[in-house]
Protein backbone atom coordinates (compact mmCIF):
# COMPACT_ATOMS: atom_id res chain seq x y z
CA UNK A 1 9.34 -47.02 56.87
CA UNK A 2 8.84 -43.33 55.81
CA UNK A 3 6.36 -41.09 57.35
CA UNK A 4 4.75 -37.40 55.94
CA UNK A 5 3.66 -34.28 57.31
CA UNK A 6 1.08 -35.23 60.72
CA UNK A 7 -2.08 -33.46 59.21
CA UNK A 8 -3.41 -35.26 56.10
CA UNK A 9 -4.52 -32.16 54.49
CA UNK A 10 -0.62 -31.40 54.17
CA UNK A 11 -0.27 -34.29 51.66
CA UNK A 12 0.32 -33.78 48.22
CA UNK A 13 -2.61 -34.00 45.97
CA UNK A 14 -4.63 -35.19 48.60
CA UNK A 15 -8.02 -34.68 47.01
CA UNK A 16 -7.14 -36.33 43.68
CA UNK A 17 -5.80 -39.36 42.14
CA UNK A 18 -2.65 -38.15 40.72
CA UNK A 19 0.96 -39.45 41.53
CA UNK A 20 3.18 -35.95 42.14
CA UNK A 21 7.07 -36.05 41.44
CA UNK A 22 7.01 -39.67 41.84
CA UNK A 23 4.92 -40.02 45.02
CA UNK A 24 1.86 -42.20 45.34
CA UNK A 25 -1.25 -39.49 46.38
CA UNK A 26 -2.72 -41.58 50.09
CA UNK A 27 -7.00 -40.62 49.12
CA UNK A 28 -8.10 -41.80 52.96
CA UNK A 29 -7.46 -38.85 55.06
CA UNK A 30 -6.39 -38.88 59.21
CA UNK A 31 -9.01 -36.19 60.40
CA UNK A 32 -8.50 -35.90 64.04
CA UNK A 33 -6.99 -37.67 66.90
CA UNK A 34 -9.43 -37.94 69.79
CA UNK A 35 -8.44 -38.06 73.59
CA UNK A 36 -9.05 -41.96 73.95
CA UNK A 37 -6.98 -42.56 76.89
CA UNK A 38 -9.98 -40.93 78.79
CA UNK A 39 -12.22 -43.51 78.34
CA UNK A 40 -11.48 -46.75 79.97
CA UNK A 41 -12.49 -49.56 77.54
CA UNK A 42 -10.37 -52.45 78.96
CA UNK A 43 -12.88 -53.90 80.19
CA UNK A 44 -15.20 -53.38 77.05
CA UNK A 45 -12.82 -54.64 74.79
CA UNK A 46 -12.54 -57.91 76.20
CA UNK A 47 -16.48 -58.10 76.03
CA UNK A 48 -15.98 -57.78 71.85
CA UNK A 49 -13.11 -60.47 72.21
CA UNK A 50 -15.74 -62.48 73.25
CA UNK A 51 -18.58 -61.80 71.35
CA UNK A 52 -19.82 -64.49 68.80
CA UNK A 53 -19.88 -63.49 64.90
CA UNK A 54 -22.24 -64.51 62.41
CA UNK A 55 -19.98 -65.00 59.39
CA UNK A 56 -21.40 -62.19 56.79
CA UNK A 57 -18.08 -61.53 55.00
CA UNK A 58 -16.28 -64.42 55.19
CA UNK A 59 -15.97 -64.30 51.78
CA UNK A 60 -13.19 -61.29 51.96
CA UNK A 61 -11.33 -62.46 54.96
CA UNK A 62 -8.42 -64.85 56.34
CA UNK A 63 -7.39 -65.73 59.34
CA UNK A 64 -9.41 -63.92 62.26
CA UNK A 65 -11.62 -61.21 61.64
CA UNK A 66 -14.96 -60.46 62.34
CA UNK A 67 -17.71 -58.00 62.71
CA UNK A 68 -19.38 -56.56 65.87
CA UNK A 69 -22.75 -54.52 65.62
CA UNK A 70 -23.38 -51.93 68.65
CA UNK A 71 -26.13 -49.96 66.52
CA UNK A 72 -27.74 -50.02 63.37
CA UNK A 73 -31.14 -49.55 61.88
CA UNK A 74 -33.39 -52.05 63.55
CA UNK A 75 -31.43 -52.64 66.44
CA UNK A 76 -31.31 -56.29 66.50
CA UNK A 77 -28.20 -58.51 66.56
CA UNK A 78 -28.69 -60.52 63.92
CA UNK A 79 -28.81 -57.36 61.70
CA UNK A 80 -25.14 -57.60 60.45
CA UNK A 81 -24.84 -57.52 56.76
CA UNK A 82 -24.27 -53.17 56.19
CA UNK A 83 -26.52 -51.54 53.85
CA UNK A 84 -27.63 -47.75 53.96
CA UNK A 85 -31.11 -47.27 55.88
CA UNK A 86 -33.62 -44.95 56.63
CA UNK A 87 -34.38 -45.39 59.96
CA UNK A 88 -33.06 -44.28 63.19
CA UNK A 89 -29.86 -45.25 64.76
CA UNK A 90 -30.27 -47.79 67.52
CA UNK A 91 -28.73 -49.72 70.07
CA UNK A 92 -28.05 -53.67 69.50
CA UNK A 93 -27.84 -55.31 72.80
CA UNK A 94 -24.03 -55.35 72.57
CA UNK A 95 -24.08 -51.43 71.78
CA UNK A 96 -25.55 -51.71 75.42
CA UNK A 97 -23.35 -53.70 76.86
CA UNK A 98 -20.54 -51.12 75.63
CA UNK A 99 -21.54 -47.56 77.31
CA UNK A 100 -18.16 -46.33 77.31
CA UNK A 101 -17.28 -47.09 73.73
CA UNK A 102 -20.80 -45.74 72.64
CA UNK A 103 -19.51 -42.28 74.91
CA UNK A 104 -17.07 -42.35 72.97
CA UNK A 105 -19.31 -41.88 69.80
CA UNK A 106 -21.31 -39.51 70.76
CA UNK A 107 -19.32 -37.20 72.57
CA UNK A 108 -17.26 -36.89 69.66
CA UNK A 109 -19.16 -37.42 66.59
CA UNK A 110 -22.60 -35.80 65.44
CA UNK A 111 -25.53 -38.61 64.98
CA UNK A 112 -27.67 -37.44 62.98
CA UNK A 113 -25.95 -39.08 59.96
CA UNK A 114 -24.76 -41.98 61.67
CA UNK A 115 -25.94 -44.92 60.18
CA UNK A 116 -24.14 -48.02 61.41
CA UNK A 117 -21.88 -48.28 64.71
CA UNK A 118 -19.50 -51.63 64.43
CA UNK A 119 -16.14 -53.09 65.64
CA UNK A 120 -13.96 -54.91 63.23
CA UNK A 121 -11.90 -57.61 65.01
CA UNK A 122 -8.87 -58.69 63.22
CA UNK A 123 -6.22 -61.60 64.08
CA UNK A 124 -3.43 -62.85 62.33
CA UNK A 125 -5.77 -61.85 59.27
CA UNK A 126 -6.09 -60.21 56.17
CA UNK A 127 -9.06 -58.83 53.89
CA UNK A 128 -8.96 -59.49 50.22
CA UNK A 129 -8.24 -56.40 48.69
CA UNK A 130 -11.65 -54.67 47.97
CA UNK A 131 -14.12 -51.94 46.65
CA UNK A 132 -16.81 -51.02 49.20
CA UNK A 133 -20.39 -49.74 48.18
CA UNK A 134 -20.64 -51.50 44.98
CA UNK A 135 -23.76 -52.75 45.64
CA UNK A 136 -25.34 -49.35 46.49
CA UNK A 137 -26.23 -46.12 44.48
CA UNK A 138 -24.45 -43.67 46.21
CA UNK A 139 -21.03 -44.28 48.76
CA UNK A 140 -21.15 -43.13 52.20
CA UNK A 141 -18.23 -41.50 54.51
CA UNK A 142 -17.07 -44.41 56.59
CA UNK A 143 -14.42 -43.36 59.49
CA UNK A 144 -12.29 -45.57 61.35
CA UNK A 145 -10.88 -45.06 64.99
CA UNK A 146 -8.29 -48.05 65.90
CA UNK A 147 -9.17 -49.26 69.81
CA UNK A 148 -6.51 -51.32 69.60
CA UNK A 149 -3.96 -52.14 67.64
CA UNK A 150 0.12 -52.53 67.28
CA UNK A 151 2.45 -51.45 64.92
CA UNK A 152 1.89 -54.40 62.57
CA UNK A 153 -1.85 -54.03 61.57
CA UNK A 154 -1.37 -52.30 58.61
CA UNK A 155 -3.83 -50.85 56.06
CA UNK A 156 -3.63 -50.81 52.54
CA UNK A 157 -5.12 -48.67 49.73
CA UNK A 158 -3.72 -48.88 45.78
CA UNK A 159 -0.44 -48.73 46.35
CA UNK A 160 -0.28 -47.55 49.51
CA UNK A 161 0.18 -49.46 52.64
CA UNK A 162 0.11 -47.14 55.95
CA UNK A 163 -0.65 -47.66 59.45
CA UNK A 164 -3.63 -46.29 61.78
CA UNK A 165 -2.46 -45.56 64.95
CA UNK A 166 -4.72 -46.13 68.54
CA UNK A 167 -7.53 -43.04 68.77
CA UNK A 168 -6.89 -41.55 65.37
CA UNK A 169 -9.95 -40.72 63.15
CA UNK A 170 -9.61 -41.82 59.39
CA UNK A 171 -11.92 -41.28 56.71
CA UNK A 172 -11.14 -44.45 54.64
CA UNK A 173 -11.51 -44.02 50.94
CA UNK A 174 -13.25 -47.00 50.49
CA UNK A 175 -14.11 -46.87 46.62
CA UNK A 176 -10.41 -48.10 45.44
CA UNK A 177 -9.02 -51.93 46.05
CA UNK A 178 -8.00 -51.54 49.53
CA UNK A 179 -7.24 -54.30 52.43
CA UNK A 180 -6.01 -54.72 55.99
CA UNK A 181 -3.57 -56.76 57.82
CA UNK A 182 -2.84 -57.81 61.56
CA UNK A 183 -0.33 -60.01 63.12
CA UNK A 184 -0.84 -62.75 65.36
CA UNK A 185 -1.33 -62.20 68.67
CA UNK A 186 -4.38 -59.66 70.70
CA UNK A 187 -6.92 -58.98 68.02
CA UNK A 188 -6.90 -55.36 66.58
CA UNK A 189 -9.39 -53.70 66.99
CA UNK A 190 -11.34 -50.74 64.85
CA UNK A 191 -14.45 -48.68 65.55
CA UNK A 192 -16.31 -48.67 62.37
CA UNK A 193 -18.50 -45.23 61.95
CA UNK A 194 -20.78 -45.49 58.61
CA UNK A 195 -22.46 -42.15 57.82
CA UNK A 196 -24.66 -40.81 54.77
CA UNK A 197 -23.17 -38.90 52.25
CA UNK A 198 -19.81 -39.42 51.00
CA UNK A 199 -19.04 -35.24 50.31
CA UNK A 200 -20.55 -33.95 53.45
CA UNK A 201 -17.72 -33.51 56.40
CA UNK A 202 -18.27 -34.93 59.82
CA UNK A 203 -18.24 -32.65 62.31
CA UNK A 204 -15.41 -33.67 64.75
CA UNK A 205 -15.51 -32.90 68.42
CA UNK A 206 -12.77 -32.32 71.34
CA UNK A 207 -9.74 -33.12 68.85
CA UNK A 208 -6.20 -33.12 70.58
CA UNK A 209 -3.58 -32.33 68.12
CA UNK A 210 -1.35 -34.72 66.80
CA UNK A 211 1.82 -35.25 67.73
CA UNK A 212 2.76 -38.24 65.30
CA UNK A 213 3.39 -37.80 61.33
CA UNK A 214 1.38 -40.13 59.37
CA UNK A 215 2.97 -43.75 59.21
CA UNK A 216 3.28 -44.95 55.35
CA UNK A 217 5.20 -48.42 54.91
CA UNK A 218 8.17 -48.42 52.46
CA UNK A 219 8.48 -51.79 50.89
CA UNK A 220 10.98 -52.80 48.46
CA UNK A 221 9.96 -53.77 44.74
CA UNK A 222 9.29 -57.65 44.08
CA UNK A 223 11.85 -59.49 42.11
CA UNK A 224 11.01 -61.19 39.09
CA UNK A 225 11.77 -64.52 40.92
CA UNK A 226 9.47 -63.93 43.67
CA UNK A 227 6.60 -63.12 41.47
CA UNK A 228 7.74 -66.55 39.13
CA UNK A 229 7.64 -68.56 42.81
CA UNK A 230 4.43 -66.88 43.68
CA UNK A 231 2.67 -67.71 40.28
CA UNK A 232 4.18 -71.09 39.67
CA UNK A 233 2.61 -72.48 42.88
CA UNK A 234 -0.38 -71.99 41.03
CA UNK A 235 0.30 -75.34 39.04
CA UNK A 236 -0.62 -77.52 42.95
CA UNK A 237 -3.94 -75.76 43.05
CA UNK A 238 -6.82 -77.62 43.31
CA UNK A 239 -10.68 -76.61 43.54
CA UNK A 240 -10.72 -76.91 47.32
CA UNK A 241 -7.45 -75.00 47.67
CA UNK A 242 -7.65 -72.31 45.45
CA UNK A 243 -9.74 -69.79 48.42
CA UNK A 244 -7.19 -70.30 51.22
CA UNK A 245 -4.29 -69.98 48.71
CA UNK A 246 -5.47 -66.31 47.61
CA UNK A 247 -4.55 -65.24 51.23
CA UNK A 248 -0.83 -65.69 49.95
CA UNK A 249 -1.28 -63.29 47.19
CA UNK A 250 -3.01 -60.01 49.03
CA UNK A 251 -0.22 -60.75 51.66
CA UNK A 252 2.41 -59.83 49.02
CA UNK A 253 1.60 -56.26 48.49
CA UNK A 254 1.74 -55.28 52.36
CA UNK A 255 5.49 -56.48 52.26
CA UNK A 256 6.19 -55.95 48.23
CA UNK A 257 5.65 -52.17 46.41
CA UNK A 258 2.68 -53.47 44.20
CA UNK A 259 -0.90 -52.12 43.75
CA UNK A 260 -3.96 -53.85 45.82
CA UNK A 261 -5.20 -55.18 42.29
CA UNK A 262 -2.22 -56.82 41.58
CA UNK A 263 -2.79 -59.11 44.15
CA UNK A 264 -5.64 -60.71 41.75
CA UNK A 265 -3.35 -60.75 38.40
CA UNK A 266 -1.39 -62.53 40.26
CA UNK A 267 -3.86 -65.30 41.24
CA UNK A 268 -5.35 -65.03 37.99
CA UNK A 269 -2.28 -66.27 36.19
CA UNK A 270 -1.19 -68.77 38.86
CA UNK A 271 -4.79 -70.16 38.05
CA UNK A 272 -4.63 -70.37 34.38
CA UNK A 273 -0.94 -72.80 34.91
CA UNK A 274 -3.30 -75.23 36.92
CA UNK A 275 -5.00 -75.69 33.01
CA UNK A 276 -8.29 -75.74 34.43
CA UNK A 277 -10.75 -73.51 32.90
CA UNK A 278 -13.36 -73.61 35.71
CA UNK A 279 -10.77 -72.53 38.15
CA UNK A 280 -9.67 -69.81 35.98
CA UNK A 281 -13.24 -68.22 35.82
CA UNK A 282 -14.06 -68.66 39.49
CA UNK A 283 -10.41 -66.86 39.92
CA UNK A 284 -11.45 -64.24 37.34
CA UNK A 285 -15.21 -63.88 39.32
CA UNK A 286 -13.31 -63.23 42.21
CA UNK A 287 -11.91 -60.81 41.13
CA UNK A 288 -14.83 -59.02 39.81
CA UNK A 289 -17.03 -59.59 42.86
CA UNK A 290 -14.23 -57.85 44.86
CA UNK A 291 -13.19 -54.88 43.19
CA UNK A 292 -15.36 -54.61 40.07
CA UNK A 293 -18.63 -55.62 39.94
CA UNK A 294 -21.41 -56.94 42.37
CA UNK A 295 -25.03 -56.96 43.28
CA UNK A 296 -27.14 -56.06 46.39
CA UNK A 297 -27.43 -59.42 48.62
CA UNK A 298 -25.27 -61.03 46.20
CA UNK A 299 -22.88 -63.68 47.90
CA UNK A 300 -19.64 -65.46 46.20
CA UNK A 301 -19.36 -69.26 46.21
CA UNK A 302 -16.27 -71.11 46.21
């Protein structure tokens, strides 16, 4: 593990997409650190342990993870699957049920950008890597404020992997393959904030400085022979197999120095030494509907 300077704006080439003297350039940015041991959410947190999940993006996910809606556009539960809006911001009837965590929102953040207000729940999980916003004209700023969460749950973006620490604010750059991983064990979980306007900055409140550098993950390069192993299981794949096998290859790159993408080469090829050609284009769709390419609405079938 190495960790850099505690205030993101320190980091080299920050704002672009360059690699200086060697060192991969981290695009999502830690903006604040907010005083969340004065909120008691105990209690609230167990209420999202126990809150059902409709399903929405099961497509990207393995292992545990779900998504909790405290306030959207309409307001209803059921209303889960994001998409930008042009209504007001209101209260689901879990949003209700939450008080403090909603205090937490908007003592700290303005709202009059704010479209979406979710949880993510993650447990011995992992997200394919993926592009957000694909579907949609324009990108949005989405921040993330971990809840809870342990040293393990990781975060990944390019080549990247890094860590999100317990009341930090992050502004994910979500428009480069990027995943997440947790451990088993209590569910991580990550306050979702989804406002208009990817440029505009948010408007922190009550900050408390850091006093913890930024955690990025050191991992050692793959060897040829793991990358032969991973690849030749490939050749056992079998049409009902082939989804919960991918969860194998985005694990790699939290644990091996490798870009997010690489995580679908890999399948890719491990696909193609199965000889079937219909498993080789639903690997290569997957691919595209991840990071590439993908419609409003549009879901992937296995």
């Amino acid at each position: 593990m190495v960790t850099i300077g505690s205030n993101a704006q320190q980091l080299p080439g920050a704002s672009n997409n360059h690699v200086l003297k060697g060192i991969p350039v981290l695009k999502s940015q830690r903006l604040a650190v907010l005083p969340i041991d004065s909120y008691d959410l105990d209690s609230e947190l167990s209420v999202v342990d126990r809150h059902e999940y409709g399903g929405d993006y099961d497509t990207y996910t393995f292992g545990s993870w779900s998504s909790h809606v405290l306030a959207n556009g309409s307001g209803a539960d059921s209303d889960t699957a994001f998409r930008p809006h042009d209504g007001r911001l209101t209260l689901t009837e879990l949003g209700r049920e939450l008080p403090g965590i909603m205090s937490l929102v908007t003592d700290n953040f303005p709202l009059d950008r704010l479209q979406w207000v979710r949880i993510f729940s993650l447990r011995d999980g992992i997200l394919a890597p993926h592009v957000d916003f694909l579907e949609f004209a324009e990108p949005g700023t989405r921040l993330q404020i971990p809840l809870r969460t342990t040293d393990e749950s990781l975060h990944s973006e390019n080549d990247i992997v890094y860590h999100l620490r317990r009341g930090e604010v992050w502004k994910i750059h979500t428009t480069v393959p990027h995943s997440v991983r947790s451990s088993v064990g209590t569910a991580r979980l990550s306050l979702c904030l989804d406002f208009t306007d990817a440029e505009e900055p948010v408007a922190i409140r009550n900050a408390i400085p850091a006093t913890e550098p930024i955690r990025i993950v050191e991992r050692p390069e793959p060897t040829d022979a793991e990358l032969e192993e991973l690849m030749d299981s490939g050749r056992d794949l079998t049409p009902e197999t082939m989804r919960a096998a991918f969860r194998r290859f985005a694990a790699l790159h939290f644990v091996r120095r490798a870009h997010a993408a690489a995580s679908f080469d890999w399948y890719v090829e491990a696909v193609r030494r199965t000889g079937d050609a219909d498993m080789v284009a639903k690997a290569q769709a997957f691919r595209a509907y991840c990071i590439e390419k993908r419609g409003d609405g549009e879901a992937f079938v296995w």
